[in-house]
PDB file of N, CA and C in Angstrom:
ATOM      1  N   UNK A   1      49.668-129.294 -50.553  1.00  0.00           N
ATOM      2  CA  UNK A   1      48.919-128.301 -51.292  1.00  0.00           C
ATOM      3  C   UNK A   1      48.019-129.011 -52.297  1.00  0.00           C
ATOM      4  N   UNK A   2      46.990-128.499 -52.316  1.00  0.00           N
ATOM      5  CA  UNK A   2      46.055-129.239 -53.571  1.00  0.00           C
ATOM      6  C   UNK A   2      45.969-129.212 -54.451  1.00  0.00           C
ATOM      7  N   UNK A   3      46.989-127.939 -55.268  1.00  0.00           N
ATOM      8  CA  UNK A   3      47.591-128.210 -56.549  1.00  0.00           C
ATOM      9  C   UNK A   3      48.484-128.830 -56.804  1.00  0.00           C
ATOM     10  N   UNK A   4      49.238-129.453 -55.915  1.00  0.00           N
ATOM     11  CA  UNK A   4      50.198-130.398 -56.287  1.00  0.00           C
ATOM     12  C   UNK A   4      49.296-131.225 -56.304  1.00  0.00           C
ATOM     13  N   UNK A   5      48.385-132.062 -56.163  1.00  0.00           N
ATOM     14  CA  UNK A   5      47.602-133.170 -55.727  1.00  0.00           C
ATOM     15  C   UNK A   5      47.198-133.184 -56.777  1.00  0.00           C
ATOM     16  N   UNK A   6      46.757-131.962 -57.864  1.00  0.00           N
ATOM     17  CA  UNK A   6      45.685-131.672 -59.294  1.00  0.00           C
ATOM     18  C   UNK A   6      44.562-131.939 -58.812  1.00  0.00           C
ATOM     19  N   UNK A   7      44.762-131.128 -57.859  1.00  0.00           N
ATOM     20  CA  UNK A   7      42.723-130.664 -57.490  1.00  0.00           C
ATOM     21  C   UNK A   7      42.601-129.336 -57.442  1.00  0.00           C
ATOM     22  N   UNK A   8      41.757-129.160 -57.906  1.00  0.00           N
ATOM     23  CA  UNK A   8      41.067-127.628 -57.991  1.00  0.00           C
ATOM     24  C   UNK A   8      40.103-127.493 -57.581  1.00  0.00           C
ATOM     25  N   UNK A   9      40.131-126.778 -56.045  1.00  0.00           N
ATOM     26  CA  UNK A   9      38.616-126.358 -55.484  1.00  0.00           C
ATOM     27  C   UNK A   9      37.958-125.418 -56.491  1.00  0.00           C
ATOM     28  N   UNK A  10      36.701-125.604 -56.608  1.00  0.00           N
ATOM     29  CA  UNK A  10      36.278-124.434 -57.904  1.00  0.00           C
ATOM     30  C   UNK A  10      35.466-123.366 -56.681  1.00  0.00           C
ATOM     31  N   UNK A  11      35.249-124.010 -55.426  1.00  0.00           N
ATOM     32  CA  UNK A  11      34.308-122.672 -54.745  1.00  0.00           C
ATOM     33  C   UNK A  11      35.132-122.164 -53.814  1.00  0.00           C
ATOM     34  N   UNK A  12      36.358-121.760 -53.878  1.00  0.00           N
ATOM     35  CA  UNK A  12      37.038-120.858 -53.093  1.00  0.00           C
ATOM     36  C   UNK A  12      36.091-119.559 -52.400  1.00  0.00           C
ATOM     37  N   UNK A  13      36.177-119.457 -51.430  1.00  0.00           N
ATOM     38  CA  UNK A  13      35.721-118.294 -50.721  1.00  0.00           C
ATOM     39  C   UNK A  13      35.731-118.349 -49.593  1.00  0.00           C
ATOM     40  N   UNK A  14      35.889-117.145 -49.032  1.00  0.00           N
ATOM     41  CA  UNK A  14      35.992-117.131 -47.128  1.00  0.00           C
ATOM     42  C   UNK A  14      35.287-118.217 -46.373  1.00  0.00           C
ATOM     43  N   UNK A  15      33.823-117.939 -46.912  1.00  0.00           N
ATOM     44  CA  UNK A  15      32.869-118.857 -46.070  1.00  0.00           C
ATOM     45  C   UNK A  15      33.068-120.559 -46.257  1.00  0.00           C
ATOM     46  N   UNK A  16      33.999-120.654 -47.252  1.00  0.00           N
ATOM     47  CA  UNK A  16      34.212-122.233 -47.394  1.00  0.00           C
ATOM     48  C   UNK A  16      35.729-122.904 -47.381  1.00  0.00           C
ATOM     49  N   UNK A  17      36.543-121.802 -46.691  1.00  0.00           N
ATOM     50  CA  UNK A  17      37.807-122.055 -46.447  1.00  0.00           C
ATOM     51  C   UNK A  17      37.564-121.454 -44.952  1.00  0.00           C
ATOM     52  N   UNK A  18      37.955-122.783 -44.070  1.00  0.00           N
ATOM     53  CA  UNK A  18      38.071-122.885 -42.391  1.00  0.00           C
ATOM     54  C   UNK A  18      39.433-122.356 -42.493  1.00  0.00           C
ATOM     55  N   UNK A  19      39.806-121.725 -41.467  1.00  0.00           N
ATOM     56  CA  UNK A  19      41.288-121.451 -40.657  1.00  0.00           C
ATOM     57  C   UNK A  19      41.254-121.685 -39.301  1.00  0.00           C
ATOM     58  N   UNK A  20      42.015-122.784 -38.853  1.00  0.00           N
ATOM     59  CA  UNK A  20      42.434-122.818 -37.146  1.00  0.00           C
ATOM     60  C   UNK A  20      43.591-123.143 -36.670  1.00  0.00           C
ATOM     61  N   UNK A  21      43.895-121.977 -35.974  1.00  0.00           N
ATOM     62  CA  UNK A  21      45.535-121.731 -35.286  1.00  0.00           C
ATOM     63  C   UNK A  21      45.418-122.687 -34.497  1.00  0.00           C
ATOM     64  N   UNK A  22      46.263-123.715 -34.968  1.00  0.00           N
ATOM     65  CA  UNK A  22      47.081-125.310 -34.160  1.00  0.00           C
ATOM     66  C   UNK A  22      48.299-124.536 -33.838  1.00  0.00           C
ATOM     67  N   UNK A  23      48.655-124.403 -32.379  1.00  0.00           N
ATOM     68  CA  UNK A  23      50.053-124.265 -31.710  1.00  0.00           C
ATOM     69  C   UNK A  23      50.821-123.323 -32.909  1.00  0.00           C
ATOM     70  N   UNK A  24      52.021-123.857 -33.296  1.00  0.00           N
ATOM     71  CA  UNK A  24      52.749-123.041 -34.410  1.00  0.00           C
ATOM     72  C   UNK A  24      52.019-122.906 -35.815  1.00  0.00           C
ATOM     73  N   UNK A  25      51.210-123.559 -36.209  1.00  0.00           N
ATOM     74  CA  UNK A  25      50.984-123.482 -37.224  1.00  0.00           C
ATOM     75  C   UNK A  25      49.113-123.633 -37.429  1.00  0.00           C
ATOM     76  N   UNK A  26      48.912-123.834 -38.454  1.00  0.00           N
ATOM     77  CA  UNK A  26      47.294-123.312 -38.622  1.00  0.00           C
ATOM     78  C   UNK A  26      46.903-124.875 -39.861  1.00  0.00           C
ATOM     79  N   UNK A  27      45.537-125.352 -39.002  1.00  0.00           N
ATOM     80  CA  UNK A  27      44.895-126.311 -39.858  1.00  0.00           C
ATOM     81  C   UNK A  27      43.571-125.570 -40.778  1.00  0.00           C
ATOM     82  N   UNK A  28      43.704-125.724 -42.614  1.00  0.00           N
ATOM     83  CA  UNK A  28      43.036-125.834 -43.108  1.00  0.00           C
ATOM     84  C   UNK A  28      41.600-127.066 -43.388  1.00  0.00           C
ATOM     85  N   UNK A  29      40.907-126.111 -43.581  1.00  0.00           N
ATOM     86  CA  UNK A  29      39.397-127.387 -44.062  1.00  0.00           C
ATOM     87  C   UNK A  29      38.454-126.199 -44.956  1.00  0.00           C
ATOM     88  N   UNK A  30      38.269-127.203 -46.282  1.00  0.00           N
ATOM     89  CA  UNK A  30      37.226-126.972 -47.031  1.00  0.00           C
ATOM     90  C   UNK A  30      35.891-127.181 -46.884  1.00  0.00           C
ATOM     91  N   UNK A  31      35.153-126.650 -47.029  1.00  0.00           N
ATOM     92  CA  UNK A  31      33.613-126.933 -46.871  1.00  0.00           C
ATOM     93  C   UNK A  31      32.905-126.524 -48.296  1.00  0.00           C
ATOM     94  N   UNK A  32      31.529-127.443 -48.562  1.00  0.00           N
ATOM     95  CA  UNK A  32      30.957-127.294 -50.099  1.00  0.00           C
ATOM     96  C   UNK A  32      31.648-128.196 -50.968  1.00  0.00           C
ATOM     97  N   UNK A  33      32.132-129.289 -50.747  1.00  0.00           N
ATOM     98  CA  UNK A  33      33.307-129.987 -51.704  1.00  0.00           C
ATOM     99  C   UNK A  33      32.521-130.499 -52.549  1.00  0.00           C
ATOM    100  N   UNK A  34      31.296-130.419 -53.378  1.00  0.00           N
ATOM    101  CA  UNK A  34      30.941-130.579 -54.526  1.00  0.00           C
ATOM    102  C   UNK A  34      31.057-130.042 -56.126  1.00  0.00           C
ATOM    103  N   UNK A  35      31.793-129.028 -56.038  1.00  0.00           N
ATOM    104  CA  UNK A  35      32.461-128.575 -56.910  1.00  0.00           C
ATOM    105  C   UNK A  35      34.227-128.345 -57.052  1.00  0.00           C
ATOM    106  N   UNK A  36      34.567-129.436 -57.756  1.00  0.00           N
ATOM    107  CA  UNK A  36      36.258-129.654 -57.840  1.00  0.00           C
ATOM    108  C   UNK A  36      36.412-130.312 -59.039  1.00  0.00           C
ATOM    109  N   UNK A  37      37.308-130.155 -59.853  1.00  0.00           N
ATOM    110  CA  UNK A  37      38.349-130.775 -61.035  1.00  0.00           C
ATOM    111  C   UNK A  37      39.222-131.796 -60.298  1.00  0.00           C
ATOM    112  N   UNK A  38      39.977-132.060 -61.238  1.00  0.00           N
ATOM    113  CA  UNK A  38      40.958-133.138 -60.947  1.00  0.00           C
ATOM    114  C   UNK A  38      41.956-132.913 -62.378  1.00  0.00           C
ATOM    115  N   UNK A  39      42.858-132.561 -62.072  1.00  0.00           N
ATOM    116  CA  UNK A  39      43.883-132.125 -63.651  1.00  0.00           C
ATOM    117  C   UNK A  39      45.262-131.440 -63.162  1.00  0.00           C
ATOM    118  N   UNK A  40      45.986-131.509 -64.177  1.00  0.00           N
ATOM    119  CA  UNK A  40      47.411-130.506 -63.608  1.00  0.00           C
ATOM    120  C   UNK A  40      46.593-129.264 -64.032  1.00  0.00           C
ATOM    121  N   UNK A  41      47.487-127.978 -62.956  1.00  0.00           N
ATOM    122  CA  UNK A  41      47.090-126.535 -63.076  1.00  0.00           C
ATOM    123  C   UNK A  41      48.130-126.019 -63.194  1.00  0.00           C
ATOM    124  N   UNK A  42      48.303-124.847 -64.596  1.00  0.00           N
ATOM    125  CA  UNK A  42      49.289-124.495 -64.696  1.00  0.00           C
ATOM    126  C   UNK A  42      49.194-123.016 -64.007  1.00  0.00           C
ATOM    127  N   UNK A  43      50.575-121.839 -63.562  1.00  0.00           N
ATOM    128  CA  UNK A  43      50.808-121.284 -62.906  1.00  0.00           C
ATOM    129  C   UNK A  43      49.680-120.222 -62.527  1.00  0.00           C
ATOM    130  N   UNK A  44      48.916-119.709 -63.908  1.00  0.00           N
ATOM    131  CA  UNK A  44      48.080-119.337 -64.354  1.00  0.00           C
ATOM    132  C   UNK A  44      46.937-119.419 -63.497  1.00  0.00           C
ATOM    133  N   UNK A  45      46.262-120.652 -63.327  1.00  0.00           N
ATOM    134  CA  UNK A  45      45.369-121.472 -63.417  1.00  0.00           C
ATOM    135  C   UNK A  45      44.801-121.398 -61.828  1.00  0.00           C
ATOM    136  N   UNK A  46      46.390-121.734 -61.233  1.00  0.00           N
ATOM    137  CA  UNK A  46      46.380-121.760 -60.197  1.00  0.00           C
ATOM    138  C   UNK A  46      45.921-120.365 -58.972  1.00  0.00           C
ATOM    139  N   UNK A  47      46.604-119.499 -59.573  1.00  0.00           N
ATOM    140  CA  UNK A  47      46.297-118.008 -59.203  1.00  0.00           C
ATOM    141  C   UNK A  47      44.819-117.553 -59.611  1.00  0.00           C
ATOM    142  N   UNK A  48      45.087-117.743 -60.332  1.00  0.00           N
ATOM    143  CA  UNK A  48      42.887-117.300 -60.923  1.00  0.00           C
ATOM    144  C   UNK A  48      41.858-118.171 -60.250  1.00  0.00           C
ATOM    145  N   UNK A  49      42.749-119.457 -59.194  1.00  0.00           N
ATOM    146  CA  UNK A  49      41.730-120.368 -58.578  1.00  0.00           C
ATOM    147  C   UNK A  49      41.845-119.762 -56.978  1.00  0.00           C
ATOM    148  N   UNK A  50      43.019-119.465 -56.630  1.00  0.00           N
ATOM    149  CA  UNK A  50      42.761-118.542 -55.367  1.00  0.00           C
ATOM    150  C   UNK A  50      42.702-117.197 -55.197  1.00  0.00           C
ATOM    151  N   UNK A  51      42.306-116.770 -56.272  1.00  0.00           N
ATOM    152  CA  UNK A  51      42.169-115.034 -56.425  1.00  0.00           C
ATOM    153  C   UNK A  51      40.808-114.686 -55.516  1.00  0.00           C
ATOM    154  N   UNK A  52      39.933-115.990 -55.235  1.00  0.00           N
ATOM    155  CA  UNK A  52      38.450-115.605 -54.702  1.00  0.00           C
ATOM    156  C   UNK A  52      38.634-115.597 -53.058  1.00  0.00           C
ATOM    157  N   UNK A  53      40.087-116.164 -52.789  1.00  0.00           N
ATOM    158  CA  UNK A  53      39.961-116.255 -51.471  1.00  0.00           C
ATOM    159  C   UNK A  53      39.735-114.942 -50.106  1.00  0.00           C
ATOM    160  N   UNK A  54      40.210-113.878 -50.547  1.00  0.00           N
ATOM    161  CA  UNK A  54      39.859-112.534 -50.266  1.00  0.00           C
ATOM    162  C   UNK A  54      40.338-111.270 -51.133  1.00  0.00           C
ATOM    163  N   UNK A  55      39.636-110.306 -50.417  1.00  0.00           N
ATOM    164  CA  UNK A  55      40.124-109.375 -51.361  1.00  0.00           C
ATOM    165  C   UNK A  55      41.304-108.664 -51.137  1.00  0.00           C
ATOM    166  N   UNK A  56      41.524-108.766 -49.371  1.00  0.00           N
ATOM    167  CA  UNK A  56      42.431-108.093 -48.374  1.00  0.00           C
ATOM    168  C   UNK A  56      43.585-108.051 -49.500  1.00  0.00           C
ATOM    169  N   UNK A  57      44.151-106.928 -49.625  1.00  0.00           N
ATOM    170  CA  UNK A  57      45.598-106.944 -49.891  1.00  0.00           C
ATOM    171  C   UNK A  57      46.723-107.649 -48.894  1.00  0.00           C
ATOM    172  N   UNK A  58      46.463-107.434 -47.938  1.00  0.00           N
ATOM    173  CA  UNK A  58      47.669-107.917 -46.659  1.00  0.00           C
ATOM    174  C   UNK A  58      47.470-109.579 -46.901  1.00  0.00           C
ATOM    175  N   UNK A  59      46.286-109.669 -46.723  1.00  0.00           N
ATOM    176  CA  UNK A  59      46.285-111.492 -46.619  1.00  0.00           C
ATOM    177  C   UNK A  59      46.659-112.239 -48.117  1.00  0.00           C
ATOM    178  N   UNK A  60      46.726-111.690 -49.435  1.00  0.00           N
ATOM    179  CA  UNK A  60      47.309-111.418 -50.725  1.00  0.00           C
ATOM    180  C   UNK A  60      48.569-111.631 -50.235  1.00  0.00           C
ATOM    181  N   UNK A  61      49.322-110.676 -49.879  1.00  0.00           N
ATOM    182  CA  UNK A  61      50.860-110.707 -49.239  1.00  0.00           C
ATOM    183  C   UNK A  61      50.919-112.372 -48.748  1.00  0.00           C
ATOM    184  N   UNK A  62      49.616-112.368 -47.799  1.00  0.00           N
ATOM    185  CA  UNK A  62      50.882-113.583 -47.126  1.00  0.00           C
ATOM    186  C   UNK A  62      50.289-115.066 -47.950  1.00  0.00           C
ATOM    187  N   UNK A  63      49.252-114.978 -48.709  1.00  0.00           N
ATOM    188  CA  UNK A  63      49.356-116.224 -49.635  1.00  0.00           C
ATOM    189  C   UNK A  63      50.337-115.958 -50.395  1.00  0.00           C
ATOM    190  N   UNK A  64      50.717-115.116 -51.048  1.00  0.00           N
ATOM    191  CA  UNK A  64      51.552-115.003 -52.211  1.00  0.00           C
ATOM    192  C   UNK A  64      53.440-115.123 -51.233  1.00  0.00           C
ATOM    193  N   UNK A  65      53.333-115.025 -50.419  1.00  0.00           N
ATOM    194  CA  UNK A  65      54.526-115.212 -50.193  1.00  0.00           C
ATOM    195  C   UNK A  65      54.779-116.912 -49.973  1.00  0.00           C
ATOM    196  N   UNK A  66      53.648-117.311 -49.251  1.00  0.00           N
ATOM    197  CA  UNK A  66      53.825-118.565 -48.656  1.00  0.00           C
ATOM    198  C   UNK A  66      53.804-119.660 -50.086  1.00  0.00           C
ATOM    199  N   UNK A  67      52.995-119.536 -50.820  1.00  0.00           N
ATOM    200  CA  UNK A  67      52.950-120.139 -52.351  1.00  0.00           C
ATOM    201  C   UNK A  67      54.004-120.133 -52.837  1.00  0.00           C
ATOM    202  N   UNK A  68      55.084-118.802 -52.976  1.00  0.00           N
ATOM    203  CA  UNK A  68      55.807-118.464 -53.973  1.00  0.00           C
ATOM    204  C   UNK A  68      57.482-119.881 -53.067  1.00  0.00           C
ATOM    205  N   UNK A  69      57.064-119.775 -52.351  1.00  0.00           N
ATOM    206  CA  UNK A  69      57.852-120.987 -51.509  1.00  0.00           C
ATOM    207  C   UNK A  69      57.368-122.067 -52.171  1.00  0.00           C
ATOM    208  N   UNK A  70      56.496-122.689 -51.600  1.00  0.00           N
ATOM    209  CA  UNK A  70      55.750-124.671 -52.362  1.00  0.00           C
ATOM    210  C   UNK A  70      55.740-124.370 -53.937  1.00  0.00           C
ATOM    211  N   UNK A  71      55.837-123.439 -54.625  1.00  0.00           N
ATOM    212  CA  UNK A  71      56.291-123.263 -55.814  1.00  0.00           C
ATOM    213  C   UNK A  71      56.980-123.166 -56.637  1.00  0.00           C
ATOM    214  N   UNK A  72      58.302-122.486 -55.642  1.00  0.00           N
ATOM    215  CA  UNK A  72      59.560-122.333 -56.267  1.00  0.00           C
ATOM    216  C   UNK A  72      59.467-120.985 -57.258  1.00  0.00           C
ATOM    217  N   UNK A  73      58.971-119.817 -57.331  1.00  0.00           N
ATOM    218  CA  UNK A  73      58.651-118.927 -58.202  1.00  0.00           C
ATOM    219  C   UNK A  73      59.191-117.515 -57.223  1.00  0.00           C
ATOM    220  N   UNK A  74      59.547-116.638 -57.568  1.00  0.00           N
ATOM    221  CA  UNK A  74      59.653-115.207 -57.011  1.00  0.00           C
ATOM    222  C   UNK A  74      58.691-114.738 -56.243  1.00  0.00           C
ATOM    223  N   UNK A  75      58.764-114.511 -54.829  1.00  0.00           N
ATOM    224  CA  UNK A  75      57.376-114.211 -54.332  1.00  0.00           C
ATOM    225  C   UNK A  75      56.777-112.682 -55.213  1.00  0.00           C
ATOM    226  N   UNK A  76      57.775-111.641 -55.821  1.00  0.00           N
ATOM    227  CA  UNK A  76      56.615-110.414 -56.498  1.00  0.00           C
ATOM    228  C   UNK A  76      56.233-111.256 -57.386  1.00  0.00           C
ATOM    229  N   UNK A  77      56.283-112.251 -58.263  1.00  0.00           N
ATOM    230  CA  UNK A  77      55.763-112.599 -59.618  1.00  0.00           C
ATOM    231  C   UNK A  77      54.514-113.382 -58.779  1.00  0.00           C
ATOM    232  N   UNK A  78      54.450-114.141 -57.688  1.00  0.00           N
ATOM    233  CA  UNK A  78      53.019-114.391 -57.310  1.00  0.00           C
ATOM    234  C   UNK A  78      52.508-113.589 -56.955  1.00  0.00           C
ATOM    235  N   UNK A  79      52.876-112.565 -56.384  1.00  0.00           N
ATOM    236  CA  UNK A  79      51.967-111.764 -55.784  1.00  0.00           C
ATOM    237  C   UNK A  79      51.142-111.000 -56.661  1.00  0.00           C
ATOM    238  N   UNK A  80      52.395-110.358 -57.765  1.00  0.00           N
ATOM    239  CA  UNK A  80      51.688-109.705 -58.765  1.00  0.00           C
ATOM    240  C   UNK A  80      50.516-110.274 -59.724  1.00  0.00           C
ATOM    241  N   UNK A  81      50.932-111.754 -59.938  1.00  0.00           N
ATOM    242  CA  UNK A  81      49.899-112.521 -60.508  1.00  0.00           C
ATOM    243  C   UNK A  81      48.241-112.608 -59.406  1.00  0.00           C
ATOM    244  N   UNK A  82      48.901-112.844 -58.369  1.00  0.00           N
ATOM    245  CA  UNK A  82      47.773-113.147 -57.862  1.00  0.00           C
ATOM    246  C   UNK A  82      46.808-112.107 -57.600  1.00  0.00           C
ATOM    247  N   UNK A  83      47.418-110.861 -57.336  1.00  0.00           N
ATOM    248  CA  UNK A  83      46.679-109.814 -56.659  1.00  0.00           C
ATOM    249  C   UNK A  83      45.957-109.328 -57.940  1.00  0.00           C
ATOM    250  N   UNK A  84      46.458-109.072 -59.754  1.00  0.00           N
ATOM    251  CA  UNK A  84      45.662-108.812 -60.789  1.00  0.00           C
ATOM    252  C   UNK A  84      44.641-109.706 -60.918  1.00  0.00           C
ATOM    253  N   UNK A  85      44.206-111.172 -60.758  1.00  0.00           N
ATOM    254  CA  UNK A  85      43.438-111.980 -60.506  1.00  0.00           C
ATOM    255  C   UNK A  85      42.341-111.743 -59.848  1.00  0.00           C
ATOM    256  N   UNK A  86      43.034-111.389 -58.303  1.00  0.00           N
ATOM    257  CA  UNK A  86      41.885-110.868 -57.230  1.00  0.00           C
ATOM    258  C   UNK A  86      41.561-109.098 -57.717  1.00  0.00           C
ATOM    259  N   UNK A  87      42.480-108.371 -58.139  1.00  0.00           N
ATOM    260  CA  UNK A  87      41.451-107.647 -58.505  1.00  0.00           C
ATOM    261  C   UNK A  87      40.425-107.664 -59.360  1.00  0.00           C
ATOM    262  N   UNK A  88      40.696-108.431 -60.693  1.00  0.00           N
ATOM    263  CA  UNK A  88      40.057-108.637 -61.379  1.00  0.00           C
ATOM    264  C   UNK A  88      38.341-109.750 -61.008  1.00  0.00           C
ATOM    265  N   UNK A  89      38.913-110.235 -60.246  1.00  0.00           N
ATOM    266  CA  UNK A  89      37.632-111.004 -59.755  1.00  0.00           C
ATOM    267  C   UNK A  89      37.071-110.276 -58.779  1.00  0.00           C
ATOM    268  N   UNK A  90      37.091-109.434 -58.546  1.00  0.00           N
ATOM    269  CA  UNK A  90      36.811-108.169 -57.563  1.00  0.00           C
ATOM    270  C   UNK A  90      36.065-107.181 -58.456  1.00  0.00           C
ATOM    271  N   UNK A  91      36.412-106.841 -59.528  1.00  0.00           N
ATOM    272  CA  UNK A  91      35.530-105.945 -59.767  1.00  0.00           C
ATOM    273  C   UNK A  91      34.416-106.241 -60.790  1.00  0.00           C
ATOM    274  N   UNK A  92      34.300-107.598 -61.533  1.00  0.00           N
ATOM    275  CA  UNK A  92      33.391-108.379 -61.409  1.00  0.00           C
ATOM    276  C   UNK A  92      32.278-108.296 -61.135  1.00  0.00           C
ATOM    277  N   UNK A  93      32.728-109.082 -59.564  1.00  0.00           N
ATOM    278  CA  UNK A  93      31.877-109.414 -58.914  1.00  0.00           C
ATOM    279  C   UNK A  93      30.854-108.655 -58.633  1.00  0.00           C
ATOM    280  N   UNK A  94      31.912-106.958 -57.793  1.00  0.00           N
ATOM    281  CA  UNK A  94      30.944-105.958 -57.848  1.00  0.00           C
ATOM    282  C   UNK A  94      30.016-105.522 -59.390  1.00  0.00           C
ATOM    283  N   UNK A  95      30.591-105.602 -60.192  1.00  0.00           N
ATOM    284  CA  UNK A  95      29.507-105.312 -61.372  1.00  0.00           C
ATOM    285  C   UNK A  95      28.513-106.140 -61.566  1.00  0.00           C
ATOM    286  N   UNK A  96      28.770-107.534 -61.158  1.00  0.00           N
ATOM    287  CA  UNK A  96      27.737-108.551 -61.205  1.00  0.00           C
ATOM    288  C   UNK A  96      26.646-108.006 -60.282  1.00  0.00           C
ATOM    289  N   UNK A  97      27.072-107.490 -58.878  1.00  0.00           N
ATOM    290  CA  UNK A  97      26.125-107.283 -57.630  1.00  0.00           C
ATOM    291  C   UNK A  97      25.269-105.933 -57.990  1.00  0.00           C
ATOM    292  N   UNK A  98      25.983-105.142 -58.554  1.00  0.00           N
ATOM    293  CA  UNK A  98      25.360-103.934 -59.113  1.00  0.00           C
ATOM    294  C   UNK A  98      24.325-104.057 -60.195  1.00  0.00           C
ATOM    295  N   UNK A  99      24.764-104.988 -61.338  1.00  0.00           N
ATOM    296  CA  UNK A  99      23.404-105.174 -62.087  1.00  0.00           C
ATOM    297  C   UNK A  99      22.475-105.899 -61.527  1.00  0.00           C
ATOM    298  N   UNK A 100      22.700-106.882 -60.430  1.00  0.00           N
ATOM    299  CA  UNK A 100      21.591-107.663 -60.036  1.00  0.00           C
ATOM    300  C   UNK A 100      20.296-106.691 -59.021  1.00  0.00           C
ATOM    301  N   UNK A 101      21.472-105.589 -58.720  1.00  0.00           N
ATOM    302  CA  UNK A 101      20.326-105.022 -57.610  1.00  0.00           C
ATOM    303  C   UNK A 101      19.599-104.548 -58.715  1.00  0.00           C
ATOM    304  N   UNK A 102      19.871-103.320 -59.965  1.00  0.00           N
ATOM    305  CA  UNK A 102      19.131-102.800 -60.778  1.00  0.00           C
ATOM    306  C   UNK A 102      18.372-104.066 -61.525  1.00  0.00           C
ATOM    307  N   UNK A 103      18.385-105.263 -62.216  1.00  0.00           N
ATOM    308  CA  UNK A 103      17.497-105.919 -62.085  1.00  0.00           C
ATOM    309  C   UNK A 103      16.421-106.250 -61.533  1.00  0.00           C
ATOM    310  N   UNK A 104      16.817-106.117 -60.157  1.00  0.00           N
ATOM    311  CA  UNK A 104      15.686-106.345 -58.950  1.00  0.00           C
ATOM    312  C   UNK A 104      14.514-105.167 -59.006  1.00  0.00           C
ATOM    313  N   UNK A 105      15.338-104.132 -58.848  1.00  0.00           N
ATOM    314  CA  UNK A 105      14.553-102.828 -58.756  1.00  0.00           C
ATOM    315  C   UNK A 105      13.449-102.808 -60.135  1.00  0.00           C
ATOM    316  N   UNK A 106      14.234-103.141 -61.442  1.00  0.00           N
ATOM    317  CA  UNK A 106      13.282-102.764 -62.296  1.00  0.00           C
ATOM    318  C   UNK A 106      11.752-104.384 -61.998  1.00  0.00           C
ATOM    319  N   UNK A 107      11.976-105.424 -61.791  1.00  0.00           N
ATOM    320  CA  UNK A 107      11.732-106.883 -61.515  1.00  0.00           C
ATOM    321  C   UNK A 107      10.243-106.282 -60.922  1.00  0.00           C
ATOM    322  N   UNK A 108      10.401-105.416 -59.829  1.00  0.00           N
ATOM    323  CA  UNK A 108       9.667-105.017 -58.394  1.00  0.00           C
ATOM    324  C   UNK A 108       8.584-104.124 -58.990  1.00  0.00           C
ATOM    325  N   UNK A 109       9.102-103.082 -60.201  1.00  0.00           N
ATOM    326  CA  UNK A 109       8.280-102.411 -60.820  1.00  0.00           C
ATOM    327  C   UNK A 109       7.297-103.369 -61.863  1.00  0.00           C
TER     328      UNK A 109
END
């Protein structure tokens, strides 16, 4: 895991996290690796860094279960952490996307 390592991808997102089903199990790959830290991440830290990975609730479930394992933590206390994270970076985002369109619109006038 790459928080054990004390790396922090900073551009988490679908389009830059690969998934491919190897036989039983599934190979990860990052793409964009120009933005990363190098530091310990505390529990915190860690959850607010993969909160961008989707918004899906179900796929929430199964990071937060699989983490709460390589972590040693209660899988509801990740989940719950993680999923307030992703919502929170969720609605954000949409407010970010919403003022940018009304920006645009007034921009055009």
């Amino acid at each position: 895991m790459l928080h054990e390592k004390e790396v922090e991808f900073l551009d988490h997102s679908p389009g830059n996290t690969l998934i491919k089903k190897k036989g039983e199990g599934y190979l990860f790959s990052l793409v964009d690796l120009n933005r990363m830290n190098f530091r310990s991440l505390d529990f915190d830290t860690r959850m607010k860094n993969l909160s961008r990975l989707t918004p899906k609730k179900e796929m929430i479930v199964i990071i937060a279960n699989e983490y709460a394992k390589l972590f040693k933590k209660p899988e509801a206390e990740v989940f719950e952490k993680l999923w307030f994270y992703t919502t929170d970076f969720q609605a954000r985002f949409q407010r970010k996307k919403i003022l940018k369109k009304k920006l645009k619109f007034w921009k055009k006038n």
